[in-house]
Protein backbone atom coordinates (compact mmCIF):
# COMPACT_ATOMS: atom_id res chain seq x y z
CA UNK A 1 -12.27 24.82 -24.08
CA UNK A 2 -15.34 27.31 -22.67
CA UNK A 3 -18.23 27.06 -23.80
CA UNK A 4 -19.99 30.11 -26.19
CA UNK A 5 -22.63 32.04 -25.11
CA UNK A 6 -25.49 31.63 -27.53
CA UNK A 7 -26.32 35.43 -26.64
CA UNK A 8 -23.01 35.92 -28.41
CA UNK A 9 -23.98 32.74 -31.27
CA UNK A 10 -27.16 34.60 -32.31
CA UNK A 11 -25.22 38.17 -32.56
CA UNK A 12 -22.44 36.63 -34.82
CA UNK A 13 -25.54 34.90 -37.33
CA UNK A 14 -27.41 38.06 -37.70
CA UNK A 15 -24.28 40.40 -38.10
CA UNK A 16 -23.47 37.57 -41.18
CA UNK A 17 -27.04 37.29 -42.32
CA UNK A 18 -27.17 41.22 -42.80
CA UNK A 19 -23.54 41.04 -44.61
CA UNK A 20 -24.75 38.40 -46.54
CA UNK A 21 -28.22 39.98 -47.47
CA UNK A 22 -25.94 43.41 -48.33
CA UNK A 23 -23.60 41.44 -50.77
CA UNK A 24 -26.74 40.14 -52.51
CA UNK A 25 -28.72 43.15 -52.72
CA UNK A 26 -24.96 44.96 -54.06
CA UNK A 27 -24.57 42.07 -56.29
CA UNK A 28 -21.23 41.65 -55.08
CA UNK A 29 -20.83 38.07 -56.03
CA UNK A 30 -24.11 37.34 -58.42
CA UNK A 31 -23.01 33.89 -58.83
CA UNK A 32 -23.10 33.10 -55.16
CA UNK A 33 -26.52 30.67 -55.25
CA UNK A 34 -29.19 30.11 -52.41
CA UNK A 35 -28.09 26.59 -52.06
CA UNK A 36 -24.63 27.71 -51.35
CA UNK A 37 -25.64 30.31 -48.85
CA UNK A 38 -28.10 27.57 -47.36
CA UNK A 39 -25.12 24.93 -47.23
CA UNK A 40 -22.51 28.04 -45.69
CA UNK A 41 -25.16 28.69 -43.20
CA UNK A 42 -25.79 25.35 -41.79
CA UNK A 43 -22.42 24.50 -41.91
CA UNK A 44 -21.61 28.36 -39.76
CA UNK A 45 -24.46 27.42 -37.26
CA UNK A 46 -22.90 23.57 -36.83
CA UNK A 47 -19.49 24.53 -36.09
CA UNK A 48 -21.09 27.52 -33.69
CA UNK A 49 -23.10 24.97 -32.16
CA UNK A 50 -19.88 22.48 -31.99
CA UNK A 51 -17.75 25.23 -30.21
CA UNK A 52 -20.60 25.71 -27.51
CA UNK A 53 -20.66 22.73 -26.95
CA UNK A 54 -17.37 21.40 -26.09
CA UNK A 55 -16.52 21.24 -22.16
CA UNK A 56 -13.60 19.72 -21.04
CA UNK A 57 -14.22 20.68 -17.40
CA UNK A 58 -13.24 16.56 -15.57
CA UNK A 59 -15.75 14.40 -13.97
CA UNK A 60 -15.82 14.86 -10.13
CA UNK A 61 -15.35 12.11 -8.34
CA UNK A 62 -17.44 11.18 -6.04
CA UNK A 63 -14.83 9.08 -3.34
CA UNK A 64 -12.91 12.08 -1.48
CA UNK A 65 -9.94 9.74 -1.26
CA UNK A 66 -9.29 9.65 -4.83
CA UNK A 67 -9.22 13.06 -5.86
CA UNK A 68 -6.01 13.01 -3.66
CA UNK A 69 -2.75 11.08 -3.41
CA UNK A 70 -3.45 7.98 -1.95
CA UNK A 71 -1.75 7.28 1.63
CA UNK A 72 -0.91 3.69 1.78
CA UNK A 73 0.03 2.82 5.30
CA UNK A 74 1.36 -0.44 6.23
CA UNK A 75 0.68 -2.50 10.07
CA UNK A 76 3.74 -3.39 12.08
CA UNK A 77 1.71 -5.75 14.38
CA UNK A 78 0.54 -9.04 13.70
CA UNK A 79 -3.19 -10.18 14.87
CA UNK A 80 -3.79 -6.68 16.09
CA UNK A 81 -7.69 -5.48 16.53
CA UNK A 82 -9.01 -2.99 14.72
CA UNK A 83 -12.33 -0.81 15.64
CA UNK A 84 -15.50 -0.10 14.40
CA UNK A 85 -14.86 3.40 16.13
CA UNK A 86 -11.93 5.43 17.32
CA UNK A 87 -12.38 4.01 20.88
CA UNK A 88 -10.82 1.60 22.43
CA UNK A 89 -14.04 0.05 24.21
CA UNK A 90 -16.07 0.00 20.76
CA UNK A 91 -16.48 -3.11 18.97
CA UNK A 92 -13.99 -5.03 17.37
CA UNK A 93 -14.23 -5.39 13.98
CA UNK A 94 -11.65 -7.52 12.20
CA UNK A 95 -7.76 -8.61 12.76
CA UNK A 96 -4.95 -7.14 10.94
CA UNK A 97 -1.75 -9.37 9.96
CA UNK A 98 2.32 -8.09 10.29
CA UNK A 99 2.72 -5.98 6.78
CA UNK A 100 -0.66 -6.23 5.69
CA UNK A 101 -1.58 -3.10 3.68
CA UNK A 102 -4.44 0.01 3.82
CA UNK A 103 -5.30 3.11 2.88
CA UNK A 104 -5.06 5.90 5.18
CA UNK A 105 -8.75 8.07 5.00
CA UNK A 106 -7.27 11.16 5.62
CA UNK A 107 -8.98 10.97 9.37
CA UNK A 108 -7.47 10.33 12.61
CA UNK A 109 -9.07 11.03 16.53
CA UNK A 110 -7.90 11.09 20.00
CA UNK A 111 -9.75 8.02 22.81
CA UNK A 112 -8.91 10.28 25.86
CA UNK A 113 -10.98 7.87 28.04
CA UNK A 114 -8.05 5.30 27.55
CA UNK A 115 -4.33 7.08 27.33
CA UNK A 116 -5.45 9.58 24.80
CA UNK A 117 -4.73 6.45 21.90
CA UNK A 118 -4.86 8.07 18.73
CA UNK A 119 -6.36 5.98 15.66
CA UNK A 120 -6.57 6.54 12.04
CA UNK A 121 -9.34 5.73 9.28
CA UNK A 122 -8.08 3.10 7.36
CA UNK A 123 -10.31 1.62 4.19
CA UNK A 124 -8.85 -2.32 3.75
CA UNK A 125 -8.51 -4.29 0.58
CA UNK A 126 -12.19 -5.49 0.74
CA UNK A 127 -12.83 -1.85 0.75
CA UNK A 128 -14.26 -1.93 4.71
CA UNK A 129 -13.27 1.37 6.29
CA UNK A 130 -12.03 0.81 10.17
CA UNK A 131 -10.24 2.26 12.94
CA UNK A 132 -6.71 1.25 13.52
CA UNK A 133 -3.84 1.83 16.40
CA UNK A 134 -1.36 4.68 15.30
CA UNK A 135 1.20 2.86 17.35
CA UNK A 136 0.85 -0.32 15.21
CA UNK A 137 0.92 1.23 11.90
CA UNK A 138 3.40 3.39 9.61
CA UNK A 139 1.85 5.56 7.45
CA UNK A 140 3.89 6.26 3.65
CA UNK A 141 5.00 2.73 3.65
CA UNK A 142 5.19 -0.55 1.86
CA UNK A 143 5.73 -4.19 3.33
CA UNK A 144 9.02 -5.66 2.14
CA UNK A 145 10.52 -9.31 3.72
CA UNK A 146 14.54 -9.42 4.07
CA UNK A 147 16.29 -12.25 1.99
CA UNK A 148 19.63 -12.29 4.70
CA UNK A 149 20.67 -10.91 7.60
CA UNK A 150 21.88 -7.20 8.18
CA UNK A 151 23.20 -4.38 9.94
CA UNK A 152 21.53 -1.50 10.34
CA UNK A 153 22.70 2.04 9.94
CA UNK A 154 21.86 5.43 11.43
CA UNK A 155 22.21 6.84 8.11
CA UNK A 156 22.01 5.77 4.23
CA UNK A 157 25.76 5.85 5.20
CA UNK A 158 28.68 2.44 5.60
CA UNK A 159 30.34 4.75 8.33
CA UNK A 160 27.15 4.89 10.37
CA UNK A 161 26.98 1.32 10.85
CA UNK A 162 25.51 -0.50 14.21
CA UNK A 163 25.17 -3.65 16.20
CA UNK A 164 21.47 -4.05 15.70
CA UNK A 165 20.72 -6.08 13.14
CA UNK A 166 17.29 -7.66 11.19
CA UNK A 167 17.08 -11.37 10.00
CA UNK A 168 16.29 -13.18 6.77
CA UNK A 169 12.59 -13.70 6.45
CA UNK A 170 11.58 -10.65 8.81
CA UNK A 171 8.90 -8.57 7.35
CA UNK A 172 9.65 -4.99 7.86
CA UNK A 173 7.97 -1.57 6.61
CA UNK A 174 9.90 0.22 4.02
CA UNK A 175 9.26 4.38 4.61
CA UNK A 176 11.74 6.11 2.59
CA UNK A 177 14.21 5.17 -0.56
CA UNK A 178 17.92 7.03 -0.83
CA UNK A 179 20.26 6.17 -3.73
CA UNK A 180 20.90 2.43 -3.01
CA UNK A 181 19.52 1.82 0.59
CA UNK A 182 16.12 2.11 1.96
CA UNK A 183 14.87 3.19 5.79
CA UNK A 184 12.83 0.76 7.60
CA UNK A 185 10.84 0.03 10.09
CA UNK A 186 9.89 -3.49 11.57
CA UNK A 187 7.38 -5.38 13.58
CA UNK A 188 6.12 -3.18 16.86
CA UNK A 189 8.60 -0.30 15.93
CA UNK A 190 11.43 -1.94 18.07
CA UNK A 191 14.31 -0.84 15.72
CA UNK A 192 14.06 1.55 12.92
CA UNK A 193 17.39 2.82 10.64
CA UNK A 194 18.83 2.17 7.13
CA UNK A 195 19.62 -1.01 5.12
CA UNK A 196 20.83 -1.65 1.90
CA UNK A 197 17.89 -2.12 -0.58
CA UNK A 198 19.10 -5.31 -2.28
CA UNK A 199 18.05 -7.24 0.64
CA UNK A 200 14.77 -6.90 0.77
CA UNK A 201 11.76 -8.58 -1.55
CA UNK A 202 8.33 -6.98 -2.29
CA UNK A 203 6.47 -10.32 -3.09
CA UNK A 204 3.25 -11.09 -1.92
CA UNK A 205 4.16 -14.70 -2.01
CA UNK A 206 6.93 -14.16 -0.22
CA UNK A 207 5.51 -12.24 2.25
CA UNK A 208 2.84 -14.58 3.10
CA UNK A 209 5.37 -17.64 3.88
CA UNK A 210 7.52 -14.97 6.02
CA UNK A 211 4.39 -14.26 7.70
CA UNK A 212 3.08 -18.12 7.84
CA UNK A 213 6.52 -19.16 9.23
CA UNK A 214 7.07 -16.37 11.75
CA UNK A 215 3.78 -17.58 13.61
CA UNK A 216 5.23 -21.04 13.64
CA UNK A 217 8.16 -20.01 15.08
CA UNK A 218 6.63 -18.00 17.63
CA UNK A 219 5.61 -21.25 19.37
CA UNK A 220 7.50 -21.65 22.98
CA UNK A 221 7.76 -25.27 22.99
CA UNK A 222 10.84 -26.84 20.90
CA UNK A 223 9.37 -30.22 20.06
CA UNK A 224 5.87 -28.48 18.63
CA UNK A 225 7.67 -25.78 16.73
CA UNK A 226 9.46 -28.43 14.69
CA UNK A 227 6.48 -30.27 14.14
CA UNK A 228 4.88 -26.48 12.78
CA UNK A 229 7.80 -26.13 10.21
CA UNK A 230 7.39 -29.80 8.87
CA UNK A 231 3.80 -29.42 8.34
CA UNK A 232 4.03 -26.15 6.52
CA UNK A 233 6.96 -27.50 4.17
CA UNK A 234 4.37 -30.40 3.72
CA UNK A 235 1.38 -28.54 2.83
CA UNK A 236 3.07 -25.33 1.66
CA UNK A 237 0.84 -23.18 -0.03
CA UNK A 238 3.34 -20.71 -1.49
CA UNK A 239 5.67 -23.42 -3.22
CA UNK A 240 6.85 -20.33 -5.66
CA UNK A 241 8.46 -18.39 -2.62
CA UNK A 242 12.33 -18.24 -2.53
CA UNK A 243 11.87 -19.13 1.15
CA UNK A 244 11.51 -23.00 0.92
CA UNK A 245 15.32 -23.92 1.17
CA UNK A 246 15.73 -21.10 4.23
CA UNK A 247 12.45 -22.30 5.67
CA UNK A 248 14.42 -26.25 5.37
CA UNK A 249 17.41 -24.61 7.28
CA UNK A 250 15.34 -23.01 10.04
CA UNK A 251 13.92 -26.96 10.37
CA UNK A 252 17.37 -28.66 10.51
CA UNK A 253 18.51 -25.76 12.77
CA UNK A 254 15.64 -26.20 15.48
CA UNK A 255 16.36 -30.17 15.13
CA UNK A 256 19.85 -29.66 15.81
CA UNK A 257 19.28 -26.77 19.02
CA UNK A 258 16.75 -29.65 20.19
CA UNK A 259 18.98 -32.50 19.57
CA UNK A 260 21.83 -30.71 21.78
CA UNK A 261 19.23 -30.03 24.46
CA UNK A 262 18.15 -33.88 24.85
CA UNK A 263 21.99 -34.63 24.55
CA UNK A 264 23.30 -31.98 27.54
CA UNK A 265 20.31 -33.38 29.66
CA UNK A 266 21.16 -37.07 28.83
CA UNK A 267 24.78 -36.37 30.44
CA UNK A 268 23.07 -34.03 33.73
CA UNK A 269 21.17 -37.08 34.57
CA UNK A 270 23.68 -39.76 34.05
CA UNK A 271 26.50 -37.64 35.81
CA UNK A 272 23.72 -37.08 38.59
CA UNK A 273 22.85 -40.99 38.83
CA UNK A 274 26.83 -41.69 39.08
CA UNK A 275 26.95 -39.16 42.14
CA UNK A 276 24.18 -41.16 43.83
């Protein structure tokens, strides 16, 4: 509601005072009292006064981030650097983890000293504002983890079906919903397409094990990677994730791969021995 001009306030009082005063002095209405035409007044002026008042014009805000649609963007790399400015020889600032979560600041610039990189202005969830690597984020996405294995597809189509394919427990970024499949995207961009949407989990619990467990599986060295799965089913800190039994599998599956190792070399060297 806009406000009254009290130019405008004043006008309408006088115009009633001289009605008012003309009524009287015709003795239009004798039994109108001074006490009633004190009581109408104040009451006139109090509702005048109420009507210029009343602004409804909204508060302002003062971050320049909220008074739009937030931009969540979501990183596709795992222990990637990000930068105090939009160079790559500036300072590093903090890490950022596989499907870890920002907001995008509405800001982006070009290092042309090193490849022309392009990074954006990202504000993290302890509300620091850095610089981050276009090519290790997606911007208009959320982090989801995959509960089995599946195909991809070209399209949100069966017919478009490929050989690629994503595994239980990968954490992938999740760009666009149609009908009953989503479009993804997962870690360093290396295969992008369509799955079905009932695959996938948005848990934060769930997404931390993923995470947890893909780093212990990322060790090289067969004998140490087992012992990295048993001690994070020992000391889990996410016993609420529906990834304990699959994490148990992934155990039993590295014994097993490590197991047949040990066995084929048992029978190189003895079949070598029995040569000599």
């Amino acid at each position: 509601m806009s406000s009254l001009p009290w130019g405008e306030i004043f006008i309408i009082i006088v115009n009633t005072l001289k009605f008012t005063s003309f009524k009287q002095y015709c003795n239009v209405s004798p039994s109108f009292t001074m006490q009633r035409k004190i009581t109408f007044f104040l009451g006139f002026i109090f509702f005048l006064s109420f009507l210029a008042c009343s602004d409804n014009t909204p508060e302002k805000s003062d971050d320049p981030v909220l008074e739009h649609h937030q931009v969540i963007g979501v990183s596709i790399w795992d222990r990637i650097s990000t930068r105090s400015e939009p160079k790559r020889s500036s300072s590093s600032t903090t890490l950022l983890s596989l499907g870890e979560s920002f907001i995008y600041m509405d800001s982006s610039a070009i290092d042309s000293a090193y490849n022309n990189t392009k990074f954006l202005k990202v504000r993290l969830s302890d509300s620091s504002e850095v610089w981050v690597y276009d090519f290790a984020s997606v911007l208009n996405a959320k982090p989801a983890v995959l509960t089995n294995d599946v195909p991809f597809y070209m399209r949100p189509d069966l017919l478009t079906i490929t050989e690629q394919s994503l595994h239980v427990m990968e954490i992938i970024a999740v760009v666009e919903e149609w009908d009953d499949w989503i479009k993804v995207v997962n870690e360093k961009s290396e295969q992008k397409g369509w799955i079905k949407k009932d695959v996938v989990t948005y848990d934060r619990i769930d997404l931390a094990l993923a995470l947890l467990a893909k780093r212990k599986l990322d060790e090289q060295d067969s004998e140490q990677k087992i012992k990295n799965l048993e001690d994070l089913l020992k000391n889990n800190p996410y016993p609420n994730s529906i990834f304990i039994s699959e994490l148990q599998k992934k155990l039993e599956a590295e014994r097993d791969s490590l197991r047949q190792r040990n066995d084929k070399q048992f029978r190189e060297d003895h079949n070598r021995r029995r040569r000599d």
